[in-house]
C-alpha atoms as a PDB file:
ATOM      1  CA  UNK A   1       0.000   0.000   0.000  1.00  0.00           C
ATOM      2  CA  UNK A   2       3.025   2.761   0.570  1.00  0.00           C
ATOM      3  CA  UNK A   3       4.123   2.014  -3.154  1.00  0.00           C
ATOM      4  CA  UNK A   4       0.771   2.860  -4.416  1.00  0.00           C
ATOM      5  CA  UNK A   5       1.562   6.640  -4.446  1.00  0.00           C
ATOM      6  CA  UNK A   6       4.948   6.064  -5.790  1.00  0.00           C
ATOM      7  CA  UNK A   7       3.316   3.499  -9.147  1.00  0.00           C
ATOM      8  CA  UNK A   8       0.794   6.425  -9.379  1.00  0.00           C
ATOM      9  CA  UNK A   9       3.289   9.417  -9.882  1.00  0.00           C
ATOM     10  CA  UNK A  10       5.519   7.471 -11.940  1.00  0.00           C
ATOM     11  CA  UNK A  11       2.703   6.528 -14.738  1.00  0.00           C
ATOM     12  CA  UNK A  12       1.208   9.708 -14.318  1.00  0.00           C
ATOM     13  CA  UNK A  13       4.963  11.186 -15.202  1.00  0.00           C
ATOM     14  CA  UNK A  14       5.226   9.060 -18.188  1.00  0.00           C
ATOM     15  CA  UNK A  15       1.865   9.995 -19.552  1.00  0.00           C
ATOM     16  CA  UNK A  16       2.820  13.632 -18.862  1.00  0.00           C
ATOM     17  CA  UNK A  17       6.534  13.045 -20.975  1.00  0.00           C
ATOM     18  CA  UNK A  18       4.817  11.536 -24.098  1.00  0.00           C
ATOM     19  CA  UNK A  19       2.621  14.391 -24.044  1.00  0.00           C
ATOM     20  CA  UNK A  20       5.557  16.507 -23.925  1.00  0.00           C
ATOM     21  CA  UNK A  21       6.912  14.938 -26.546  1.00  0.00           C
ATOM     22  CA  UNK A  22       3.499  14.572 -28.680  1.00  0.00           C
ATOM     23  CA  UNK A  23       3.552  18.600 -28.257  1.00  0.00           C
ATOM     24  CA  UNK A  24       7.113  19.069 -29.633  1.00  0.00           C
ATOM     25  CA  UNK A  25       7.238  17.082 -32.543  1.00  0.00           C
ATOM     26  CA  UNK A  26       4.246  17.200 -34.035  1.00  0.00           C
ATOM     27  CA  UNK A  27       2.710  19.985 -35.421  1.00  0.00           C
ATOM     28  CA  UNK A  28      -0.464  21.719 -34.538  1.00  0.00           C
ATOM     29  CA  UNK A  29      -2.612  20.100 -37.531  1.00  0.00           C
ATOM     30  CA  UNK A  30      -1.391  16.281 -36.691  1.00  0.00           C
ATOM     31  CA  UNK A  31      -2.149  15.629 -32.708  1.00  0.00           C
ATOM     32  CA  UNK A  32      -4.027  13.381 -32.259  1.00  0.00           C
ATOM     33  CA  UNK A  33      -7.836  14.050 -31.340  1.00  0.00           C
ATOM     34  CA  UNK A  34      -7.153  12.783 -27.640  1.00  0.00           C
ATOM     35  CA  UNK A  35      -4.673  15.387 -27.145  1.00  0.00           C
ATOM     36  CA  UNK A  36      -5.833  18.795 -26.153  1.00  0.00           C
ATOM     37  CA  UNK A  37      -5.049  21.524 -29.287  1.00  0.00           C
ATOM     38  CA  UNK A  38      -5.973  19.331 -31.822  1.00  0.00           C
ATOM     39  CA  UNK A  39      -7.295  21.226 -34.400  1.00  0.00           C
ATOM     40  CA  UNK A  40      -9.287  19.707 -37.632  1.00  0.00           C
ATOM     41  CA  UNK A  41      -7.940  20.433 -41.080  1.00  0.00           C
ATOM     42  CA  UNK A  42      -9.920  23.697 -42.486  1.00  0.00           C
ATOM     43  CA  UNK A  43      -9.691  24.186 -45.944  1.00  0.00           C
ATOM     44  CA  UNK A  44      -7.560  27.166 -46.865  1.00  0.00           C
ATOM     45  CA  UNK A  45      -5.988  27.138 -43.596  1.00  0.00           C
ATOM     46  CA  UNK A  46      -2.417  25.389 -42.818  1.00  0.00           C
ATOM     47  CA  UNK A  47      -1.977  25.248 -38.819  1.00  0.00           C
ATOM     48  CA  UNK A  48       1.740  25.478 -38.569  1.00  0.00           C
ATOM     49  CA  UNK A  49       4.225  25.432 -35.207  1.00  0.00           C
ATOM     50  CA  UNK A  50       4.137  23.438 -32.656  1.00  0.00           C
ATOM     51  CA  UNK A  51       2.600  24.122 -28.783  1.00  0.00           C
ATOM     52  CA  UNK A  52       5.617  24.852 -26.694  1.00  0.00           C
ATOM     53  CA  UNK A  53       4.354  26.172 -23.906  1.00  0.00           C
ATOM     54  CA  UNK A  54       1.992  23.025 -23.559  1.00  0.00           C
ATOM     55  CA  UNK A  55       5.308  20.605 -24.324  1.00  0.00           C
ATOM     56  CA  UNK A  56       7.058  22.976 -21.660  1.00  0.00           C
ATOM     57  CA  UNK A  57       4.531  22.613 -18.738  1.00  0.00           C
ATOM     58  CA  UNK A  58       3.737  18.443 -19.942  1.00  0.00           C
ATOM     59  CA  UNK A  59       7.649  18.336 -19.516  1.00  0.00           C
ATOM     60  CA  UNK A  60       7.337  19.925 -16.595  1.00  0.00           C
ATOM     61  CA  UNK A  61       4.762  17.921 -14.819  1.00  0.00           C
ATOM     62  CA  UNK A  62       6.804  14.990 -15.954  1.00  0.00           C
ATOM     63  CA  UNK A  63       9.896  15.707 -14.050  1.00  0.00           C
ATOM     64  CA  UNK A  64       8.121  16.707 -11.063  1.00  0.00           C
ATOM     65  CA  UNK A  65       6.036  13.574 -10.815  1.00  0.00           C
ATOM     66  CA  UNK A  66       9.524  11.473 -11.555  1.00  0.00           C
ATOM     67  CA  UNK A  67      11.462  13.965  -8.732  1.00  0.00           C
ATOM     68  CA  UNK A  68       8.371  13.210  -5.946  1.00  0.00           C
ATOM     69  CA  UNK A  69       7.982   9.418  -6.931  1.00  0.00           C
ATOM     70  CA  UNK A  70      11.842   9.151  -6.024  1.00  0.00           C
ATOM     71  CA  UNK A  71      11.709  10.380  -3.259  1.00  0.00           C
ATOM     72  CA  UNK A  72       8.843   8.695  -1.985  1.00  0.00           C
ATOM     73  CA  UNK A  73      10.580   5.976  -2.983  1.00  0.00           C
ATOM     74  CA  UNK A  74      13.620   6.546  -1.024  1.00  0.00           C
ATOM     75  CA  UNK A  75      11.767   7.701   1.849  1.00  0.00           C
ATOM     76  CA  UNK A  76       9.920   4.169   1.845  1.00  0.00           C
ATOM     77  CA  UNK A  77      13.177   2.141   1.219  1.00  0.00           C
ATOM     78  CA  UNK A  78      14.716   3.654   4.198  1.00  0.00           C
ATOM     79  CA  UNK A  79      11.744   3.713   6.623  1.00  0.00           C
ATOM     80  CA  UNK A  80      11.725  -0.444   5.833  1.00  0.00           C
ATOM     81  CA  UNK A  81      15.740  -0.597   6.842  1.00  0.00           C
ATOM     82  CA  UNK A  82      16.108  -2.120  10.538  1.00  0.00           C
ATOM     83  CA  UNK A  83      18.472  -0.476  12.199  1.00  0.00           C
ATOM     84  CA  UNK A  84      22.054  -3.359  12.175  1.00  0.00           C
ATOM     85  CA  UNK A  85      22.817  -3.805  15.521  1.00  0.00           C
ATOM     86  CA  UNK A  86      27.014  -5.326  15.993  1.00  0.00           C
ATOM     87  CA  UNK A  87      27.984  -7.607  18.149  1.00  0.00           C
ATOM     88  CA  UNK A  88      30.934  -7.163  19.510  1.00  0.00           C
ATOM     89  CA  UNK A  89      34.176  -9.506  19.713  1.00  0.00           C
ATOM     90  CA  UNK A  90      35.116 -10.530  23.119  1.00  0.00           C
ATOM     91  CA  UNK A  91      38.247  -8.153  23.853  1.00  0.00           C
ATOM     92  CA  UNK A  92      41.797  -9.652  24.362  1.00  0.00           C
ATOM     93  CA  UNK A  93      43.913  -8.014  26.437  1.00  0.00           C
ATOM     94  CA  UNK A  94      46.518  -6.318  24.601  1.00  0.00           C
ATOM     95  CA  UNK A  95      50.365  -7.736  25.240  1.00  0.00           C
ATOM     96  CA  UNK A  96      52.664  -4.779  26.068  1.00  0.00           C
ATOM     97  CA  UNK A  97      56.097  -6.963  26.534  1.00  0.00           C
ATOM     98  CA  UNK A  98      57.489  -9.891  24.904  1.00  0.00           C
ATOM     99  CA  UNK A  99      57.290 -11.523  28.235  1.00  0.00           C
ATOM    100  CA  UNK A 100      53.392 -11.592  28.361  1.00  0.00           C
ATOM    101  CA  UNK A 101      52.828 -12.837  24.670  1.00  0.00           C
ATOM    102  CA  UNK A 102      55.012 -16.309  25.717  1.00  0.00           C
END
């Protein structure tokens, strides 16, 4: 259930990059009806350019969603880390003359 915000943000950041990348390369007369800015072919009329503010904020959105999604994700990964506890070697007492290591 913690992922669930993190698989969320992460296909919402890919829808919002091919978007992006719908709005830059293809011009204004070719999106494709599901995209907002679509605009039918009109006779007499050539719709040339591209959206780039609507690529810029899509890109946008996409790096933010991909930014918060990681660090949810890190947040999560370390939150599920137990904390290592050592044990400790049983201490020899250190020899300080040639006399106490025979």
């Amino acid at each position: 259930m913690k992922w669930l915000g993190v698989i969320v943000l992460v296909i919402v950041g890919a829808l919002a990059a091919y978007v992006a990348v719908e709005y830059f390369t293809v011009g204004i007369h070719a999106l494709p009806s599901y995209i907002p800015g679509h605009k039918a072919a009109v006779p007499g009329h050539l719709y040339r350019g591209h959206y780039r503010k609507r690529g810029a904020l899509a890109a946008l959105v996409a790096l933010v969603c991909f930014v918060v999604a990681g660090l949810l994700a890190y947040r999560i990964v370390r939150s599920d880390k137990q904390p290592v506890t050592r044990v400790a070697a049983p201490e020899t007492p250190a020899a300080t003359s040639a006399d106490q290591i025979i």
